[in-house]
PDB file of N, CA and C in Angstrom:
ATOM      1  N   UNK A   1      20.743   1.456  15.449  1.00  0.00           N
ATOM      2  CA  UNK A   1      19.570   0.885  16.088  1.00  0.00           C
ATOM      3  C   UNK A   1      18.569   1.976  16.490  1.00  0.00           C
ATOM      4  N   UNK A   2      19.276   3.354  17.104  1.00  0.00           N
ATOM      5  CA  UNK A   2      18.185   4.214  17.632  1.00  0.00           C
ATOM      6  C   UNK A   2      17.046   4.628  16.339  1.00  0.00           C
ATOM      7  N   UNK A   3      17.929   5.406  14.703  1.00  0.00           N
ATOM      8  CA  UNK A   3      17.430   5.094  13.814  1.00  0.00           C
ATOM      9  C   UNK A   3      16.607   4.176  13.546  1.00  0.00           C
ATOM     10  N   UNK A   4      16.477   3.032  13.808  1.00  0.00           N
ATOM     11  CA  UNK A   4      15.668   2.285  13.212  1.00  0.00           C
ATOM     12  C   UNK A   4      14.335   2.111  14.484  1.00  0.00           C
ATOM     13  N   UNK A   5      14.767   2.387  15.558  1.00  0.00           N
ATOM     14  CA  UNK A   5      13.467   2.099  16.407  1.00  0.00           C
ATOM     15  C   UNK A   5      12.703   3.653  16.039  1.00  0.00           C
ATOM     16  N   UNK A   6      13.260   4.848  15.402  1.00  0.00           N
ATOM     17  CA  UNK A   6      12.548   6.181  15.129  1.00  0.00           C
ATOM     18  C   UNK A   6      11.910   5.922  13.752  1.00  0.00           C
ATOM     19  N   UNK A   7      12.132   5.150  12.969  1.00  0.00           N
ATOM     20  CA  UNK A   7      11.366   5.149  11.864  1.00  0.00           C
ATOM     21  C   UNK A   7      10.373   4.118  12.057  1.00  0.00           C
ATOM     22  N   UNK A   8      10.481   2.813  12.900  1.00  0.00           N
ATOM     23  CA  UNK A   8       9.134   2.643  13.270  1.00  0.00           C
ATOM     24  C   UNK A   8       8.265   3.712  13.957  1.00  0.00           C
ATOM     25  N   UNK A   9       8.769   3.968  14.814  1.00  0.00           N
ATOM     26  CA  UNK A   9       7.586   4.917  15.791  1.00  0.00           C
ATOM     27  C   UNK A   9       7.180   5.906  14.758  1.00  0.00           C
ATOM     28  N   UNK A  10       7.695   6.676  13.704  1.00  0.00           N
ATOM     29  CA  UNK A  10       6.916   7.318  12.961  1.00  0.00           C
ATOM     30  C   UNK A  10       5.709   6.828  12.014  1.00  0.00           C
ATOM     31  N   UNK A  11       6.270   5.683  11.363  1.00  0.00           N
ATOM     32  CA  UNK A  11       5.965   4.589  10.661  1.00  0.00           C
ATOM     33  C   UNK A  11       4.095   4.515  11.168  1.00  0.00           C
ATOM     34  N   UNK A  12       4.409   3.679  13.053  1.00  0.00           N
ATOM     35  CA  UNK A  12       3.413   3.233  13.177  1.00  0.00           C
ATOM     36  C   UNK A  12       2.179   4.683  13.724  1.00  0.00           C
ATOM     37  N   UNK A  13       3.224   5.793  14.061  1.00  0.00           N
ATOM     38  CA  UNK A  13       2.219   6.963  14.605  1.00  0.00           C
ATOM     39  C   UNK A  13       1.095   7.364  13.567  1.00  0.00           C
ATOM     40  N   UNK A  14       1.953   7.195  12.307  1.00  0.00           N
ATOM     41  CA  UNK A  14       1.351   7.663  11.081  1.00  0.00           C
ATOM     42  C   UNK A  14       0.352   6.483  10.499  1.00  0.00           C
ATOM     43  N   UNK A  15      -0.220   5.500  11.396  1.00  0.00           N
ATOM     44  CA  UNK A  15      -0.759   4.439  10.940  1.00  0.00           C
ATOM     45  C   UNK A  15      -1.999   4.756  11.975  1.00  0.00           C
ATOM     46  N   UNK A  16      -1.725   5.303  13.305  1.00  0.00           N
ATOM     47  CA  UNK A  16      -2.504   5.044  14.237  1.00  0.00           C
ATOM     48  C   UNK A  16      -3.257   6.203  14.075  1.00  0.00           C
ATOM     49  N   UNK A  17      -2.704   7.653  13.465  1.00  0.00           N
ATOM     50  CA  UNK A  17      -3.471   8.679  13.486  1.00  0.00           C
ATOM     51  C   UNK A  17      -4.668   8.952  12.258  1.00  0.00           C
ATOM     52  N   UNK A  18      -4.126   8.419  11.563  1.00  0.00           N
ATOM     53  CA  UNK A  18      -4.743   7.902   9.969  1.00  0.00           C
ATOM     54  C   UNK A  18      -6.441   7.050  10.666  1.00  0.00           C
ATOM     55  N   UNK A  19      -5.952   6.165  11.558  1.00  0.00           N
ATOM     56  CA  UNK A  19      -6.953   4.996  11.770  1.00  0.00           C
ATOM     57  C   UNK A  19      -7.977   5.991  12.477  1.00  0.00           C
ATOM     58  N   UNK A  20      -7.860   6.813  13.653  1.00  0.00           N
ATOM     59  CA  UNK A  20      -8.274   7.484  14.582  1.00  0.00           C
ATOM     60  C   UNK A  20      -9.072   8.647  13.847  1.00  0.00           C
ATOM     61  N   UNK A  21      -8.467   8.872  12.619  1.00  0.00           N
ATOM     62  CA  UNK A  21      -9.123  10.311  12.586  1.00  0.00           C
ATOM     63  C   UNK A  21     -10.123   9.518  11.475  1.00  0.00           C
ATOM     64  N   UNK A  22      -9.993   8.297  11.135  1.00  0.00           N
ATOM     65  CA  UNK A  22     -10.835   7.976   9.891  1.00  0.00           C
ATOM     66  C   UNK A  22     -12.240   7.377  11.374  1.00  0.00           C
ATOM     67  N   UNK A  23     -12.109   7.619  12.217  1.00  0.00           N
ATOM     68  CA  UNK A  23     -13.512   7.042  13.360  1.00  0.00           C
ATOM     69  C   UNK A  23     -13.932   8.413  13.339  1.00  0.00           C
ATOM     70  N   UNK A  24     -13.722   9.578  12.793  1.00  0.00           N
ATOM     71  CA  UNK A  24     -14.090  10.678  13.076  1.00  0.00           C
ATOM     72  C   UNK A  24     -14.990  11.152  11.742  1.00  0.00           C
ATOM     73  N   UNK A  25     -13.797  11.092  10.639  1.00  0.00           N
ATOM     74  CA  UNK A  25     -14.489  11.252   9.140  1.00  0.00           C
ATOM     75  C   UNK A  25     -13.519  10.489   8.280  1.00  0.00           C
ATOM     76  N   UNK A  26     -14.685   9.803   7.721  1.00  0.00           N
ATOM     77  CA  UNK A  26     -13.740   8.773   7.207  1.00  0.00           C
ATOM     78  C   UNK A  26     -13.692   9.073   5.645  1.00  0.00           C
ATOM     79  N   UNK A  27     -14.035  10.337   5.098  1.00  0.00           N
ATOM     80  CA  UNK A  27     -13.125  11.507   3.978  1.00  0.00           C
ATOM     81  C   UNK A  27     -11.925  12.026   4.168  1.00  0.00           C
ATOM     82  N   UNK A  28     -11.575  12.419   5.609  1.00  0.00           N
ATOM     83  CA  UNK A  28     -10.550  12.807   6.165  1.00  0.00           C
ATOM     84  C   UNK A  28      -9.353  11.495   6.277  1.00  0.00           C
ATOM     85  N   UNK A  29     -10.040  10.890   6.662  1.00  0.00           N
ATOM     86  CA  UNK A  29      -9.072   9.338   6.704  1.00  0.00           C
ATOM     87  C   UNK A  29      -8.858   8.569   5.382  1.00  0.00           C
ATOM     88  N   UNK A  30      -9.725   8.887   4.131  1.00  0.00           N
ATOM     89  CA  UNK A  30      -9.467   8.322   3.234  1.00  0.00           C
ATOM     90  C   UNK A  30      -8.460   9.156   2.740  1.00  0.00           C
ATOM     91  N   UNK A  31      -8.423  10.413   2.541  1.00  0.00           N
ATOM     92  CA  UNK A  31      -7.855  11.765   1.845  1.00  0.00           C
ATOM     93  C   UNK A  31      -6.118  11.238   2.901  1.00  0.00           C
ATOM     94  N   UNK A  32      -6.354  11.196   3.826  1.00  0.00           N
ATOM     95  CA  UNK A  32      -4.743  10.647   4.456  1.00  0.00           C
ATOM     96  C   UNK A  32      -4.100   9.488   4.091  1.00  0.00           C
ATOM     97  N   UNK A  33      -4.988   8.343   4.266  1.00  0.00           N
ATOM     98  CA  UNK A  33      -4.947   7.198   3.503  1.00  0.00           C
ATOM     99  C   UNK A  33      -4.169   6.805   2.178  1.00  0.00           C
ATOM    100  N   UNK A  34      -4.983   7.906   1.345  1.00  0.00           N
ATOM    101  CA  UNK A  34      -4.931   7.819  -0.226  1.00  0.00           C
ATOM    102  C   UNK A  34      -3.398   8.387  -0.533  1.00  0.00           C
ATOM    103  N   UNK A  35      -3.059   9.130   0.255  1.00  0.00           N
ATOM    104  CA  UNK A  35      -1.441   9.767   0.012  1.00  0.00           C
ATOM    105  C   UNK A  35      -0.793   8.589   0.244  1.00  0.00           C
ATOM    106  N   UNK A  36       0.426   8.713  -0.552  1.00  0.00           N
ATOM    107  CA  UNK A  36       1.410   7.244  -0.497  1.00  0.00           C
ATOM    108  C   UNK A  36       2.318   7.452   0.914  1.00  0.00           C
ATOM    109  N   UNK A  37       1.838   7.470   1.700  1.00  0.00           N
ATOM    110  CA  UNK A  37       2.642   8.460   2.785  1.00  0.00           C
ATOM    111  C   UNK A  37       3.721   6.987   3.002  1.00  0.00           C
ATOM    112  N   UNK A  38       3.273   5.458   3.179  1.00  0.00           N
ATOM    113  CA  UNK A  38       4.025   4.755   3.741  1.00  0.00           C
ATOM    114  C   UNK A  38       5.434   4.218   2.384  1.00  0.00           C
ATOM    115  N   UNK A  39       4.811   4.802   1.316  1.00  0.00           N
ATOM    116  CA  UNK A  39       5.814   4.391   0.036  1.00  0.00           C
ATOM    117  C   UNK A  39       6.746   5.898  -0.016  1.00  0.00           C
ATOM    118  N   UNK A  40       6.563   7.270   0.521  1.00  0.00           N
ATOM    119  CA  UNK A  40       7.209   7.822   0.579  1.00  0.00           C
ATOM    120  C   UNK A  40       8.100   7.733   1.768  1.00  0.00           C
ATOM    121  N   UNK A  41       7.379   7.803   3.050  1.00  0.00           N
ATOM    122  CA  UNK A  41       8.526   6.834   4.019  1.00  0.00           C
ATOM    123  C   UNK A  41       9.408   6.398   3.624  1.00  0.00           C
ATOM    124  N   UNK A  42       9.096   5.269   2.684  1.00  0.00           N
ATOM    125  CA  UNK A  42      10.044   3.999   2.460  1.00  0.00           C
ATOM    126  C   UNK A  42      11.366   4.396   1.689  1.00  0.00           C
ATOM    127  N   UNK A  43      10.877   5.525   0.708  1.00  0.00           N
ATOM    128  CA  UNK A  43      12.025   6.506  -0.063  1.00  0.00           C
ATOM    129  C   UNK A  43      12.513   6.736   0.664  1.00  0.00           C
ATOM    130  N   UNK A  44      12.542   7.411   1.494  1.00  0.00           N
ATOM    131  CA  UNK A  44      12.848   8.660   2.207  1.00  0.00           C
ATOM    132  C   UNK A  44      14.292   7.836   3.189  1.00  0.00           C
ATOM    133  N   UNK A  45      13.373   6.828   3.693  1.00  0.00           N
ATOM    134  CA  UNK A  45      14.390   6.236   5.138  1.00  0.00           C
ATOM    135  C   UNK A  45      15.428   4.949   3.944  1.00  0.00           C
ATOM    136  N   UNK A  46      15.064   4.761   2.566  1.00  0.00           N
ATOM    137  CA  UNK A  46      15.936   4.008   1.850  1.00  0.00           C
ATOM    138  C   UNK A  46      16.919   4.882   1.555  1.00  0.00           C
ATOM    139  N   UNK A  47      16.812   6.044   0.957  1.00  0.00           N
ATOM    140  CA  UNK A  47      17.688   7.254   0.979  1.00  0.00           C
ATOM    141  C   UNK A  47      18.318   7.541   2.063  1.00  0.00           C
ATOM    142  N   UNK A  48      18.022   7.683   3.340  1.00  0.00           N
ATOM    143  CA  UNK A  48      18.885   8.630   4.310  1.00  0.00           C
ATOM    144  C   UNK A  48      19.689   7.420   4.977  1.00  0.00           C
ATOM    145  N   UNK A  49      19.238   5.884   4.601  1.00  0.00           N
ATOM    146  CA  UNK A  49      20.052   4.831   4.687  1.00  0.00           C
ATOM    147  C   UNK A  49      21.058   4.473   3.577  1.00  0.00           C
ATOM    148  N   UNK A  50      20.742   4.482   1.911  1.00  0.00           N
ATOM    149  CA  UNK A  50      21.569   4.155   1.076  1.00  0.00           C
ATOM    150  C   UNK A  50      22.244   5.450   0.186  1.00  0.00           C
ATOM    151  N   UNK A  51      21.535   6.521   0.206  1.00  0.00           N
ATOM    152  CA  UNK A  51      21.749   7.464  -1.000  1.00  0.00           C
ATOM    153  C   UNK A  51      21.931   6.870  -1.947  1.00  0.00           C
ATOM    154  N   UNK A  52      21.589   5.799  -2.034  1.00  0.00           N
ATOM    155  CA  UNK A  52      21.457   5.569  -3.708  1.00  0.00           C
ATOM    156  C   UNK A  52      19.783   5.648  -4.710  1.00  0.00           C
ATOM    157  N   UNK A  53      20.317   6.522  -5.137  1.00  0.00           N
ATOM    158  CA  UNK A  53      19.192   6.912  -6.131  1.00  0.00           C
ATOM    159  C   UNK A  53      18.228   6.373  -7.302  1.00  0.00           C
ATOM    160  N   UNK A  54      19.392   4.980  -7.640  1.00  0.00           N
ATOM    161  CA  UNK A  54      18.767   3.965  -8.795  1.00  0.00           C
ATOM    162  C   UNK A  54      17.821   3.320  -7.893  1.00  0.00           C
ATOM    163  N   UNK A  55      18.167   3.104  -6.311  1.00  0.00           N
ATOM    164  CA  UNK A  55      17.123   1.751  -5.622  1.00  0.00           C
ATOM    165  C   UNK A  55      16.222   2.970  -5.731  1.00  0.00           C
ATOM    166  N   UNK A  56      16.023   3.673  -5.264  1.00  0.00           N
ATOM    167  CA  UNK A  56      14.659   4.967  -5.198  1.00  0.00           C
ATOM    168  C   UNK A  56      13.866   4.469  -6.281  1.00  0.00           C
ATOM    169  N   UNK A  57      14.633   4.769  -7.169  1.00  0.00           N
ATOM    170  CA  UNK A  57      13.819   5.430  -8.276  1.00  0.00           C
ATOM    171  C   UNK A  57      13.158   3.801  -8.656  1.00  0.00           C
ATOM    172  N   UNK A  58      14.133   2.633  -9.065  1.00  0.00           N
ATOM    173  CA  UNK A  58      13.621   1.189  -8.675  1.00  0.00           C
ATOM    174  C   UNK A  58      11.982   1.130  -8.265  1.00  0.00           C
ATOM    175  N   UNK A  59      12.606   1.620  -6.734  1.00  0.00           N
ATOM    176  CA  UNK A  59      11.139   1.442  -5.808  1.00  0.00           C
ATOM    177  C   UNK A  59      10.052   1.755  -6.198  1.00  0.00           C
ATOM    178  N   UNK A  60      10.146   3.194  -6.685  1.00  0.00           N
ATOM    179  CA  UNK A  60       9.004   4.322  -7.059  1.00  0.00           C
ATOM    180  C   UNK A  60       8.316   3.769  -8.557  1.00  0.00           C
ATOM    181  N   UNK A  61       9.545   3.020  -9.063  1.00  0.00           N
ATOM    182  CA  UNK A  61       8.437   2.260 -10.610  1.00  0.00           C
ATOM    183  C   UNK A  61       7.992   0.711 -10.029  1.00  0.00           C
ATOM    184  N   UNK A  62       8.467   0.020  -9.069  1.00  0.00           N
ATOM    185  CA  UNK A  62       7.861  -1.086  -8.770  1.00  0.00           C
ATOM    186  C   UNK A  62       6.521  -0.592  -8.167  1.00  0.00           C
ATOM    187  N   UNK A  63       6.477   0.453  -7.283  1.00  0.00           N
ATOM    188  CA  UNK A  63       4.844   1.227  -6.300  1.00  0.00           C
ATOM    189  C   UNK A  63       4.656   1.121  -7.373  1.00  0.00           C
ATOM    190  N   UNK A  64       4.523   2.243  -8.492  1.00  0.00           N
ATOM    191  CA  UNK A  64       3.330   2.233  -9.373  1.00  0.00           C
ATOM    192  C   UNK A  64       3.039   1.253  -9.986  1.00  0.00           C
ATOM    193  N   UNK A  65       3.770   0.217 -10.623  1.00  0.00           N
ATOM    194  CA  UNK A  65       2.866  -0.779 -10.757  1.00  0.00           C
ATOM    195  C   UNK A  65       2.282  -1.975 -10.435  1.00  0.00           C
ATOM    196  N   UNK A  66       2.807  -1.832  -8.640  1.00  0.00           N
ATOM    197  CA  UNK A  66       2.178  -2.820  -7.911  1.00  0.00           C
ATOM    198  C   UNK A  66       0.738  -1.861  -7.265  1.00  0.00           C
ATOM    199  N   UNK A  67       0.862  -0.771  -7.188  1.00  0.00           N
ATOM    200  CA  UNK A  67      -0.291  -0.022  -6.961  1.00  0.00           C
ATOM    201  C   UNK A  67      -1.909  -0.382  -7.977  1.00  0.00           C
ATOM    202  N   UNK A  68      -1.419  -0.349  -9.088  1.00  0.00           N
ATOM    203  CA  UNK A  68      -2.245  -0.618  -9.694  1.00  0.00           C
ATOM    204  C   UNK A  68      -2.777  -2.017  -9.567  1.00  0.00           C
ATOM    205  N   UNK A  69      -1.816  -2.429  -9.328  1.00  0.00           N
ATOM    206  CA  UNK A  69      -2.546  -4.471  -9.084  1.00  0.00           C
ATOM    207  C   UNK A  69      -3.574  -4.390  -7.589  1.00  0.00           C
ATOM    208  N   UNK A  70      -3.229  -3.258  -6.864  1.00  0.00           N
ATOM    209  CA  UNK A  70      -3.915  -3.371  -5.788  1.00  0.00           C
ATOM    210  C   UNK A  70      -5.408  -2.285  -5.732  1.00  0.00           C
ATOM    211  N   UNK A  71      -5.817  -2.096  -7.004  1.00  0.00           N
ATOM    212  CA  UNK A  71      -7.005  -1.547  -6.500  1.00  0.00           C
ATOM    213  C   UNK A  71      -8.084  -2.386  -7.050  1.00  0.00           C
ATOM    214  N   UNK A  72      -8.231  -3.491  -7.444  1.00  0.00           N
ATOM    215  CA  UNK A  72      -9.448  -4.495  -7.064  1.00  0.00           C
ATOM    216  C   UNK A  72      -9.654  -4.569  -5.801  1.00  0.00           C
ATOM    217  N   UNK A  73      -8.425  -4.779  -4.953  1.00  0.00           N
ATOM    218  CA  UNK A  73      -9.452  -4.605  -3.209  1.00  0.00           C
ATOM    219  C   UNK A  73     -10.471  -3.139  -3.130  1.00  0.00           C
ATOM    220  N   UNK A  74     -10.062  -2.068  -3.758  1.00  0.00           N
ATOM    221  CA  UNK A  74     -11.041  -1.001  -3.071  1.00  0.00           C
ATOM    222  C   UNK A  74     -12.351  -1.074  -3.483  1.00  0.00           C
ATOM    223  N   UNK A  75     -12.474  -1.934  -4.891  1.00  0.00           N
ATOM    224  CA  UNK A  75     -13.851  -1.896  -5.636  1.00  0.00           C
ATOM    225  C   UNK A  75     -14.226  -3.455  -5.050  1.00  0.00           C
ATOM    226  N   UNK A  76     -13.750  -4.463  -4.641  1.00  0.00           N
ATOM    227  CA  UNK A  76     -14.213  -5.710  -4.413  1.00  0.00           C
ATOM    228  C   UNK A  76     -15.152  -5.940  -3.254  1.00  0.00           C
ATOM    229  N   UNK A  77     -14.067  -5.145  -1.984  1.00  0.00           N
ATOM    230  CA  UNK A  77     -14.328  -5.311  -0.559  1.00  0.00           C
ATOM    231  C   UNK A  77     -15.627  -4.400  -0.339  1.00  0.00           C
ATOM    232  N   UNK A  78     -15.752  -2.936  -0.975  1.00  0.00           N
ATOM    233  CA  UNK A  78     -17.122  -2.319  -0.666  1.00  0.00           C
ATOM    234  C   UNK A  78     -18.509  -3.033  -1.120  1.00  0.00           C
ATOM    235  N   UNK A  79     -17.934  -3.639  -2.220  1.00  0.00           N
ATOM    236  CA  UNK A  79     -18.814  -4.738  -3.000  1.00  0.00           C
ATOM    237  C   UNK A  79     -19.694  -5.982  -1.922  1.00  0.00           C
ATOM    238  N   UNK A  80     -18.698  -6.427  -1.957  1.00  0.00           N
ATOM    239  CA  UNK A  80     -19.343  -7.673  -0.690  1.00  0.00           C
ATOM    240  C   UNK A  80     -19.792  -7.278   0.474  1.00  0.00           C
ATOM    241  N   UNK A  81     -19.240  -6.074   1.410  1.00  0.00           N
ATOM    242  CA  UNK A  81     -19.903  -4.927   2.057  1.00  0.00           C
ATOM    243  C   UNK A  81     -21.509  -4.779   2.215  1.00  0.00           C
ATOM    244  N   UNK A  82     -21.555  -4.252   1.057  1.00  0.00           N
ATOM    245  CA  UNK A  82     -22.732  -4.020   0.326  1.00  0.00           C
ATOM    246  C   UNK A  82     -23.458  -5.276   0.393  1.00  0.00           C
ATOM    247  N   UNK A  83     -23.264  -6.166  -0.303  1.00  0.00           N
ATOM    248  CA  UNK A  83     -24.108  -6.979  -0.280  1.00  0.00           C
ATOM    249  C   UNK A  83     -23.884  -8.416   0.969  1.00  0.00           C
ATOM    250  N   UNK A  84     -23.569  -7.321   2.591  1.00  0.00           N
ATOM    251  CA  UNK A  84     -24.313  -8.191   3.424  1.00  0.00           C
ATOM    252  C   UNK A  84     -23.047  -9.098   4.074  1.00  0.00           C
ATOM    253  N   UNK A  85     -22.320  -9.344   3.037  1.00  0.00           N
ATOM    254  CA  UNK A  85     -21.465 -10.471   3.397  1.00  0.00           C
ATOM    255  C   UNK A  85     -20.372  -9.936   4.516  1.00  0.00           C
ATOM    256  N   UNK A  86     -20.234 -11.026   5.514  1.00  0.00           N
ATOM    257  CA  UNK A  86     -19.050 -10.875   6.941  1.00  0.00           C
ATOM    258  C   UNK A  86     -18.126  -9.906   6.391  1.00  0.00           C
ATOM    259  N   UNK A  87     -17.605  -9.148   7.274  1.00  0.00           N
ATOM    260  CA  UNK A  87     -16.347  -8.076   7.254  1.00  0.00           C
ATOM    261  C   UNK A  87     -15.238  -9.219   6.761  1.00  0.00           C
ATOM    262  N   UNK A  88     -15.096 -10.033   7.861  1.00  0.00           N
ATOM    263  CA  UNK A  88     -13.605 -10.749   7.597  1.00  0.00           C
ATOM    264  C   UNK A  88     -13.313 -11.508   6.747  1.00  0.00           C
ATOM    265  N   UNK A  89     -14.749 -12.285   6.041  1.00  0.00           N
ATOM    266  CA  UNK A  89     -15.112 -12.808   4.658  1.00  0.00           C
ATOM    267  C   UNK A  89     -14.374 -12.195   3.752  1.00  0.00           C
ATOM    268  N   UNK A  90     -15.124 -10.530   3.485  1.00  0.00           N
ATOM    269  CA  UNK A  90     -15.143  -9.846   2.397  1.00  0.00           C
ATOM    270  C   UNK A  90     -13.666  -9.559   2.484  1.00  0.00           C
ATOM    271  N   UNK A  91     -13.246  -8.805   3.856  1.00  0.00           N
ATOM    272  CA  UNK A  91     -11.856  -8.456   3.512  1.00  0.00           C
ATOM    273  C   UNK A  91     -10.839  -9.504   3.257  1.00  0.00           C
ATOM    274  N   UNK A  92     -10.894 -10.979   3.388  1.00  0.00           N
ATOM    275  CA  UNK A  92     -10.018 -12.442   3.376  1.00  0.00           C
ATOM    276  C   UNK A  92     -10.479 -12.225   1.467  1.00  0.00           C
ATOM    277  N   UNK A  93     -11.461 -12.525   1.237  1.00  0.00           N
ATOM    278  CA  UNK A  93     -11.460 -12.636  -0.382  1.00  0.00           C
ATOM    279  C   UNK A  93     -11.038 -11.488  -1.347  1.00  0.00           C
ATOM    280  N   UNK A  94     -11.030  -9.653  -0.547  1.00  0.00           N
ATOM    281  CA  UNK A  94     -10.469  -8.932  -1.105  1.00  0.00           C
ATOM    282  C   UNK A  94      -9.209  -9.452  -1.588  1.00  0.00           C
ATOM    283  N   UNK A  95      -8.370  -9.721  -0.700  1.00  0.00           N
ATOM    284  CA  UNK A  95      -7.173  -9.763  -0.162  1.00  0.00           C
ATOM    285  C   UNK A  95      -6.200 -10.810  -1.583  1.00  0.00           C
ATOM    286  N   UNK A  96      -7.353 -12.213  -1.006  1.00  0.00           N
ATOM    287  CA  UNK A  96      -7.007 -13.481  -2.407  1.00  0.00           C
ATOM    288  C   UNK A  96      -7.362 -12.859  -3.416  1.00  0.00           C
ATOM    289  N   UNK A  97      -8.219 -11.762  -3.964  1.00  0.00           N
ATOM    290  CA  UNK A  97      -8.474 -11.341  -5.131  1.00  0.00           C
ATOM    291  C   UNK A  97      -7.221 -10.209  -5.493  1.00  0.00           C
ATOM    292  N   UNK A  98      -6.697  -9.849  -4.844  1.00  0.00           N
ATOM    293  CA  UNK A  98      -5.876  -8.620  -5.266  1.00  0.00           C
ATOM    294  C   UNK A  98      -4.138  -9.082  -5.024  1.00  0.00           C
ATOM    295  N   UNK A  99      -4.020  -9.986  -4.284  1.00  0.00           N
ATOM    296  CA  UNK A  99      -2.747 -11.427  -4.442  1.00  0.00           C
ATOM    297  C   UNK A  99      -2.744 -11.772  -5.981  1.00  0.00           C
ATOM    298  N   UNK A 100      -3.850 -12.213  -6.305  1.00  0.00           N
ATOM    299  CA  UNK A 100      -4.078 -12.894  -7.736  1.00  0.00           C
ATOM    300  C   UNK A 100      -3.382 -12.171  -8.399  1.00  0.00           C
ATOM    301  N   UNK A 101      -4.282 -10.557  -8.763  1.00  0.00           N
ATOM    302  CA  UNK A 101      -4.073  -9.488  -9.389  1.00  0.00           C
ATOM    303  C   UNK A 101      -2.480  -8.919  -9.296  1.00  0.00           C
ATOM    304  N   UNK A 102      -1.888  -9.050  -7.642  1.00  0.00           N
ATOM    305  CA  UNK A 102      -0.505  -9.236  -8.074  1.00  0.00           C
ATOM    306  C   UNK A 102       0.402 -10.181  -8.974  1.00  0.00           C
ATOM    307  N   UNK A 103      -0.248 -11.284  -8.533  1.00  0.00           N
ATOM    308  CA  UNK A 103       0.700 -12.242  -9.735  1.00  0.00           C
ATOM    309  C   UNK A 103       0.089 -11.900 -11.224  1.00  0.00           C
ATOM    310  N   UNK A 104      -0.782 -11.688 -11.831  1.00  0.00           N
ATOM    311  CA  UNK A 104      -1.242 -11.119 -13.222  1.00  0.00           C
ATOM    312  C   UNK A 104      -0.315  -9.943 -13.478  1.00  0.00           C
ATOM    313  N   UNK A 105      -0.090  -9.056 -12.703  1.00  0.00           N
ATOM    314  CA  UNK A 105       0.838  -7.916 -13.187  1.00  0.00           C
ATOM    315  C   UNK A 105       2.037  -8.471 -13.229  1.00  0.00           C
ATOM    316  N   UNK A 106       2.439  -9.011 -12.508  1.00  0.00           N
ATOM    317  CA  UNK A 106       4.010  -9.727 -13.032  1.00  0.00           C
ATOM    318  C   UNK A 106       4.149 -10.053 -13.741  1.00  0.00           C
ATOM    319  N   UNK A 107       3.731 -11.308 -13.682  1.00  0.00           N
ATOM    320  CA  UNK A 107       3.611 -12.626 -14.812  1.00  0.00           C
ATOM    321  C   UNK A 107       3.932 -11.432 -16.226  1.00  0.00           C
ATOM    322  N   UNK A 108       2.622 -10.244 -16.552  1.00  0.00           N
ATOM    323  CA  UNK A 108       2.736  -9.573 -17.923  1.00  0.00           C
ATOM    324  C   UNK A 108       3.395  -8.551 -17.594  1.00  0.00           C
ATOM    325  N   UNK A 109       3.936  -8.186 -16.628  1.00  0.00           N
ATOM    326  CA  UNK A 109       4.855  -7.172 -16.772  1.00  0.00           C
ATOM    327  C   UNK A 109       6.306  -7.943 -17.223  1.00  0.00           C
ATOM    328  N   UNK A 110       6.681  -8.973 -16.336  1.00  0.00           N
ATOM    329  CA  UNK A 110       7.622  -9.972 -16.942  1.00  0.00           C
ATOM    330  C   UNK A 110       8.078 -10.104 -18.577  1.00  0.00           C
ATOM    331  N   UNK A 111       6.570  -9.843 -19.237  1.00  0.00           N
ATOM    332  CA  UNK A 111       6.579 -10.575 -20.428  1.00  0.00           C
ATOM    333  C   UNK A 111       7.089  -9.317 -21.598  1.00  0.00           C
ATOM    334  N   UNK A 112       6.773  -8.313 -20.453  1.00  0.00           N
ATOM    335  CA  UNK A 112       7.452  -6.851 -21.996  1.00  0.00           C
ATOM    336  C   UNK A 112       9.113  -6.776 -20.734  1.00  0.00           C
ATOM    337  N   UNK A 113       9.420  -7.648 -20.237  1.00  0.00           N
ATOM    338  CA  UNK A 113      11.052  -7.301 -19.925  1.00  0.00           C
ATOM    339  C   UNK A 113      10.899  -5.696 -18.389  1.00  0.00           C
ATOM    340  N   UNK A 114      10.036  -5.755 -17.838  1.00  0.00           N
ATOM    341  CA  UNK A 114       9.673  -5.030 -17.167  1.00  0.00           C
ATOM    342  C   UNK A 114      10.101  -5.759 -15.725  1.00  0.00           C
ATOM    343  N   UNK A 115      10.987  -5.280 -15.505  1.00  0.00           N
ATOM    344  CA  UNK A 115      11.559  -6.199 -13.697  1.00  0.00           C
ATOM    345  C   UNK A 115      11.144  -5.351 -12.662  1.00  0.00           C
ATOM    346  N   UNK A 116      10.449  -5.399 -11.548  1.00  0.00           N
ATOM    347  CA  UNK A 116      10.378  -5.072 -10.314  1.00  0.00           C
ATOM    348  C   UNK A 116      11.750  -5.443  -9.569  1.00  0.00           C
TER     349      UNK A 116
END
């Protein structure tokens, strides 16, 4: 249990300092951001919980290609941004747009025998 209440608190420190320093420069916050810091976490504390190396490695090919289903939000949401439309709008339709984009990568990743 103590374990697990320490990998939140890192978890969320590393969420809050990210947020804080991006009110400062938000190059600096993207450049922190942009590191997979919470998918290496996830290695890291799946490892020092399972040592098993197939779920790792598993994980690390499901990120990359659920990563890729998720960058229509970065080009969508600046989009609507831009043109005016509500924050919570733009980020609610990012969101349904890049859901979608998850089920499209399945669905054809499914189809060449490719399992997450």
């Amino acid at each position: 249990m103590f374990f697990y209440l320490i990998k939140i608190i890192i978890t969320l420190t590393l969420i809050l300092v990210i947020s804080e320093i991006s009110k400062c420069s938000s190059y600096i916050g993207a450049l922190l951001a942009s590191i997979p810091l919470i998918s290496v976490l996830a290695m890291i504390w799946l490892y020092v919980d399972t040592k098993d190396i197939a779920k790792i490695s598993q994980l690390a090919t499901s990120v990359f290609w659920l990563v890729l289903a998720s960058l229509p939000l970065f080009i969508v949401l600046p989009v609507l941004l831009k043109q005016g439309i509500n924050f919570y709008i733009s980020m609610s339709v990012s969101v349904v747009i890049t859901i979608f984009c998850y089920w499209v990568m399945i669905r054809a990743l499914s189809r060449f025998n490719i399992q997450l």
